[in-house]
C-alpha atoms as a PDB file:
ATOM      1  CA  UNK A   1      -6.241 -67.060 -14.190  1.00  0.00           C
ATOM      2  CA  UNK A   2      -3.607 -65.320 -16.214  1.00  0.00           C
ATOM      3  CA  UNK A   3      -3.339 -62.036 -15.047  1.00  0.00           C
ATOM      4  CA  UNK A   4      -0.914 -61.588 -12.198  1.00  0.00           C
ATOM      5  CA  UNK A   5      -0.493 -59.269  -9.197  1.00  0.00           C
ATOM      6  CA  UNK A   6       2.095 -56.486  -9.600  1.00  0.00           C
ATOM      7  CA  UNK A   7       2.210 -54.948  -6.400  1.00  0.00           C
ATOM      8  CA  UNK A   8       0.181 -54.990  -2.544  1.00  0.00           C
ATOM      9  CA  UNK A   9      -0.298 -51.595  -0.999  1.00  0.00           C
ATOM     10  CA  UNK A  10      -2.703 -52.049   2.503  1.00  0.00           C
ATOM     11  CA  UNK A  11      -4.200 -50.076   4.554  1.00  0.00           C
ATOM     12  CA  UNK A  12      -3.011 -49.077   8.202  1.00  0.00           C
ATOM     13  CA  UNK A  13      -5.017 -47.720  11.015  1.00  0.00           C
ATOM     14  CA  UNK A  14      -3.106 -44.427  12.040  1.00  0.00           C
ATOM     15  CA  UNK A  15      -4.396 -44.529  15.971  1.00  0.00           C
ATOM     16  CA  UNK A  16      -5.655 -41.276  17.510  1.00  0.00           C
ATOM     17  CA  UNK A  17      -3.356 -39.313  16.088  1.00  0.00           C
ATOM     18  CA  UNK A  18      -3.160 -39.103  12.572  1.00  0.00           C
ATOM     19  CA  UNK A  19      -0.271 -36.504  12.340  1.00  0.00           C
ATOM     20  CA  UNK A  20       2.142 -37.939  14.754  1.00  0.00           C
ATOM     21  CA  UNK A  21       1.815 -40.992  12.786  1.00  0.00           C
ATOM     22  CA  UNK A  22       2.936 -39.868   9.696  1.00  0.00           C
ATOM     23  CA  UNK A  23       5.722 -38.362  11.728  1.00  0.00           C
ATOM     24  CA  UNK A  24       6.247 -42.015  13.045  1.00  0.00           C
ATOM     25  CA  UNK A  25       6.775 -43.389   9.344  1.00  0.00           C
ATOM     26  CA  UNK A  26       8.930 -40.852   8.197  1.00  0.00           C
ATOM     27  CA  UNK A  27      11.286 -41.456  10.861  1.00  0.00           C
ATOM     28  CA  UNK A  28      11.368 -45.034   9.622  1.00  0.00           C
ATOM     29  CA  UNK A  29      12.547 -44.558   6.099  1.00  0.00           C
ATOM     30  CA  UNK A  30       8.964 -44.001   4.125  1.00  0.00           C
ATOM     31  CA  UNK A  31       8.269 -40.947   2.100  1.00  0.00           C
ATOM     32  CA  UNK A  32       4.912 -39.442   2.211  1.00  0.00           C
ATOM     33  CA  UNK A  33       4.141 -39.648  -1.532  1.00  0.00           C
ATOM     34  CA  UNK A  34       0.778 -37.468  -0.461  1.00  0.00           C
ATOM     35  CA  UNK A  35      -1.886 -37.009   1.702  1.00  0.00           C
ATOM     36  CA  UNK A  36      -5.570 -35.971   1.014  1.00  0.00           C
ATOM     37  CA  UNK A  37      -8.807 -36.385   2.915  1.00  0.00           C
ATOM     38  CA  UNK A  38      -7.829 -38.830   5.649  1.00  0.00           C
ATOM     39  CA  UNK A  39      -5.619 -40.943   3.897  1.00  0.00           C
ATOM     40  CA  UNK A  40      -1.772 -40.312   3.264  1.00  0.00           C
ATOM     41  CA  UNK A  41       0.048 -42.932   0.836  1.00  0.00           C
ATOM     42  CA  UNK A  42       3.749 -43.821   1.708  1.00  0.00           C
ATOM     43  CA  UNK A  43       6.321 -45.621  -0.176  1.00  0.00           C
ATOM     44  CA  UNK A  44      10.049 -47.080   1.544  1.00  0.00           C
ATOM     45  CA  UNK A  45      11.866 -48.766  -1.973  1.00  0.00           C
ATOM     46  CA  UNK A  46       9.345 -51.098  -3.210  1.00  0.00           C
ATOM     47  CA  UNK A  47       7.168 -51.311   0.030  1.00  0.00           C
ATOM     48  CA  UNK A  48       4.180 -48.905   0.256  1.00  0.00           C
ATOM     49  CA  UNK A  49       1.286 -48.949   1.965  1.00  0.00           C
ATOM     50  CA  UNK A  50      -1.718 -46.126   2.731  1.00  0.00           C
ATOM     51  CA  UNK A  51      -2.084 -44.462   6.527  1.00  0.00           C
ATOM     52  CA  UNK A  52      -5.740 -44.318   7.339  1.00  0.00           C
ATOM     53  CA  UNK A  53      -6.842 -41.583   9.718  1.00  0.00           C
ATOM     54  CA  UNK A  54      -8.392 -43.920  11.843  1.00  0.00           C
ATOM     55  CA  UNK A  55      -8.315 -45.276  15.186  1.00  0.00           C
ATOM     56  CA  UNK A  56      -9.918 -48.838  16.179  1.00  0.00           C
ATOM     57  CA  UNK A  57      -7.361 -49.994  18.843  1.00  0.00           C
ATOM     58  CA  UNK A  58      -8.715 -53.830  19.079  1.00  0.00           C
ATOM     59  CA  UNK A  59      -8.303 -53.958  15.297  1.00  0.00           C
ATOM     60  CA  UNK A  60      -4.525 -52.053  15.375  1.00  0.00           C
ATOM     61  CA  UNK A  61      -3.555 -54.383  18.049  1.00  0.00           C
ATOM     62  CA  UNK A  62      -4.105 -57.148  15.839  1.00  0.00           C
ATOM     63  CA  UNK A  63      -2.805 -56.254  12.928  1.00  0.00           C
ATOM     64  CA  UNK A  64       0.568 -57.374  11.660  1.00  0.00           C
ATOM     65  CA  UNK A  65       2.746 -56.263   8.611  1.00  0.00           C
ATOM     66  CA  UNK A  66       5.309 -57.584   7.171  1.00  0.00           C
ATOM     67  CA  UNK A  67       8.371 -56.211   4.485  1.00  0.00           C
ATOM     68  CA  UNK A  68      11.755 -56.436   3.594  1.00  0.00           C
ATOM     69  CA  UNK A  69      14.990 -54.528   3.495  1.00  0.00           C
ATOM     70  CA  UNK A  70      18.427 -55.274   1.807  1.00  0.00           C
ATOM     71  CA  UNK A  71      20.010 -55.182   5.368  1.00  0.00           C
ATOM     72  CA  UNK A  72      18.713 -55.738   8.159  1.00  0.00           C
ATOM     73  CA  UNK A  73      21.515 -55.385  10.519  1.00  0.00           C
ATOM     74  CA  UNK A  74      22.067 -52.226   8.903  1.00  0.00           C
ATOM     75  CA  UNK A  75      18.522 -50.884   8.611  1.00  0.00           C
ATOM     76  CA  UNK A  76      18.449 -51.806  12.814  1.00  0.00           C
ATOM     77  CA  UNK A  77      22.023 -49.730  13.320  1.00  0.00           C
ATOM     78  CA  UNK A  78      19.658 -46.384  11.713  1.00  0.00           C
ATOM     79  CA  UNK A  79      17.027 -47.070  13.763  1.00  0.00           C
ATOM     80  CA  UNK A  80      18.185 -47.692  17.187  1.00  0.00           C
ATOM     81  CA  UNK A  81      19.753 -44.506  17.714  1.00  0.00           C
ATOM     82  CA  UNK A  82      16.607 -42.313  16.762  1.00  0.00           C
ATOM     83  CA  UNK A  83      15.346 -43.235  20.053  1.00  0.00           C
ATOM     84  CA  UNK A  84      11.511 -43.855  18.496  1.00  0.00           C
ATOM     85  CA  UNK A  85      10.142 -45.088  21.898  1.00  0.00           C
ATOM     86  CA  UNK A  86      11.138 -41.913  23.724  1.00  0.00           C
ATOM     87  CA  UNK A  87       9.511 -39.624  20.745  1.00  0.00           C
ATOM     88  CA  UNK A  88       6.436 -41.084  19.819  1.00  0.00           C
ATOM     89  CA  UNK A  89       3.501 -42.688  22.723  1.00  0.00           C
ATOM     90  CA  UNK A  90       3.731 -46.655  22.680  1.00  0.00           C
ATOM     91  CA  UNK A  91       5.961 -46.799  20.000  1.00  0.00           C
ATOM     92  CA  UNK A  92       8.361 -50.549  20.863  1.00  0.00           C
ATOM     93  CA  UNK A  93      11.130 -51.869  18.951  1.00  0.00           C
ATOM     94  CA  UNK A  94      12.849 -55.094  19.306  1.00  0.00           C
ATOM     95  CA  UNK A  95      15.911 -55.523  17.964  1.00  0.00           C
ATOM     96  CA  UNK A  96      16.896 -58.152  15.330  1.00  0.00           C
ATOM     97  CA  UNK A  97      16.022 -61.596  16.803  1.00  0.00           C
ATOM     98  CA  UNK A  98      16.284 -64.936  14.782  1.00  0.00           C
ATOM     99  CA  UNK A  99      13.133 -66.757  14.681  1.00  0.00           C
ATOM    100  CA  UNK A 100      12.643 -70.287  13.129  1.00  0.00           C
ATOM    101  CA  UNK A 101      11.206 -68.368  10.172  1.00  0.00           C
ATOM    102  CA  UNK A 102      14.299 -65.939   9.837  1.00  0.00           C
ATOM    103  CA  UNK A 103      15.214 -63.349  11.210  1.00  0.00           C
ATOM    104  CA  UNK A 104      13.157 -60.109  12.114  1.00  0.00           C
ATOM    105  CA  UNK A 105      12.933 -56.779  13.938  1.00  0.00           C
ATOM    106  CA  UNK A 106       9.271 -55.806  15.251  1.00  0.00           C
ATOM    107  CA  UNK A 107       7.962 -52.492  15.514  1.00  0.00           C
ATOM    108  CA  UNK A 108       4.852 -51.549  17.275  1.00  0.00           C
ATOM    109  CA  UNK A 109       3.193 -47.947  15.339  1.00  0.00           C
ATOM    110  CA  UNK A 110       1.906 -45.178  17.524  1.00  0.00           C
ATOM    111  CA  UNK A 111      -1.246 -47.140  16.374  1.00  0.00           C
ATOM    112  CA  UNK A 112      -0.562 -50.174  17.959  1.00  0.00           C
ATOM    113  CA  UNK A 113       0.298 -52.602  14.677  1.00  0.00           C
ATOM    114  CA  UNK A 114       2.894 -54.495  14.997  1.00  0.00           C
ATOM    115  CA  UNK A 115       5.138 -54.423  11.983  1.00  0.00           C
ATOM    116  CA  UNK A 116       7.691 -57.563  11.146  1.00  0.00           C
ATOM    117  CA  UNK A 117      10.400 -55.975   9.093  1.00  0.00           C
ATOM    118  CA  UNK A 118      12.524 -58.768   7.847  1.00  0.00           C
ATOM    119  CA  UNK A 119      16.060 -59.689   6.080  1.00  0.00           C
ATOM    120  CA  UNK A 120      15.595 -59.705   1.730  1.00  0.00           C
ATOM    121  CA  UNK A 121      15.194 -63.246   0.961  1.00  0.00           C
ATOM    122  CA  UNK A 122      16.247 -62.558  -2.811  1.00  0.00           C
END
């Protein structure tokens, strides 16, 4: 086959509650591109992905994600202070770790995924 895949835009399971969720993703960097019906589509430089108001907890807490950002050192230095676990129900953050794979930080949503946001390998 030719033809080649330009991008990769998922769907996430918001949890029980939809709103606070799209709260949850704007405090990490994404913008809320829009929103109609259930579904609101979010882009954070060239990761996006689409919130789905829905809430299935055994299949959010087994769903991982990952994506990139230019620094993560830096991108865990905005985060950290916004306090995310103390604003939004079982929100966790870990902060960068090094794994054998690289280093990561993880993020569990109000949903319960658990997100692996890792250093650019570019």
């Amino acid at each position: 086959m030719k033809t080649q895949a330009t991008a990769l835009c998922p769907f996430v399971p918001s949890g029980a509650n939809f709103p606070k969720s799209i709260e949850f993703f704007e405090a990490l960097g994404f913008q809320k591109l829009w929103q109609h019906d259930g579904l609101a589509g979010f882009r954070f430089g060239g990761a996006q992905f689409l919130l789905q108001d829905i809430n299935i907890p055994e299949w959010q807490s087994n769903q991982m994600i990952t994506f990139e950002v230019e620094d993560l050192d830096a991108y865990w230095a905005e985060l950290e202070p916004l306090n995310l676990p103390n604003l939004f129900a079982g929100v966790k953050l870990r902060p960068p770790t090094d794994f054998p794979w690289g280093r990561e930080i993880h993020i569990i949503d109000p949903g319960g995924v658990c997100w692996h946001v890792r250093q650019n390998s570019a």
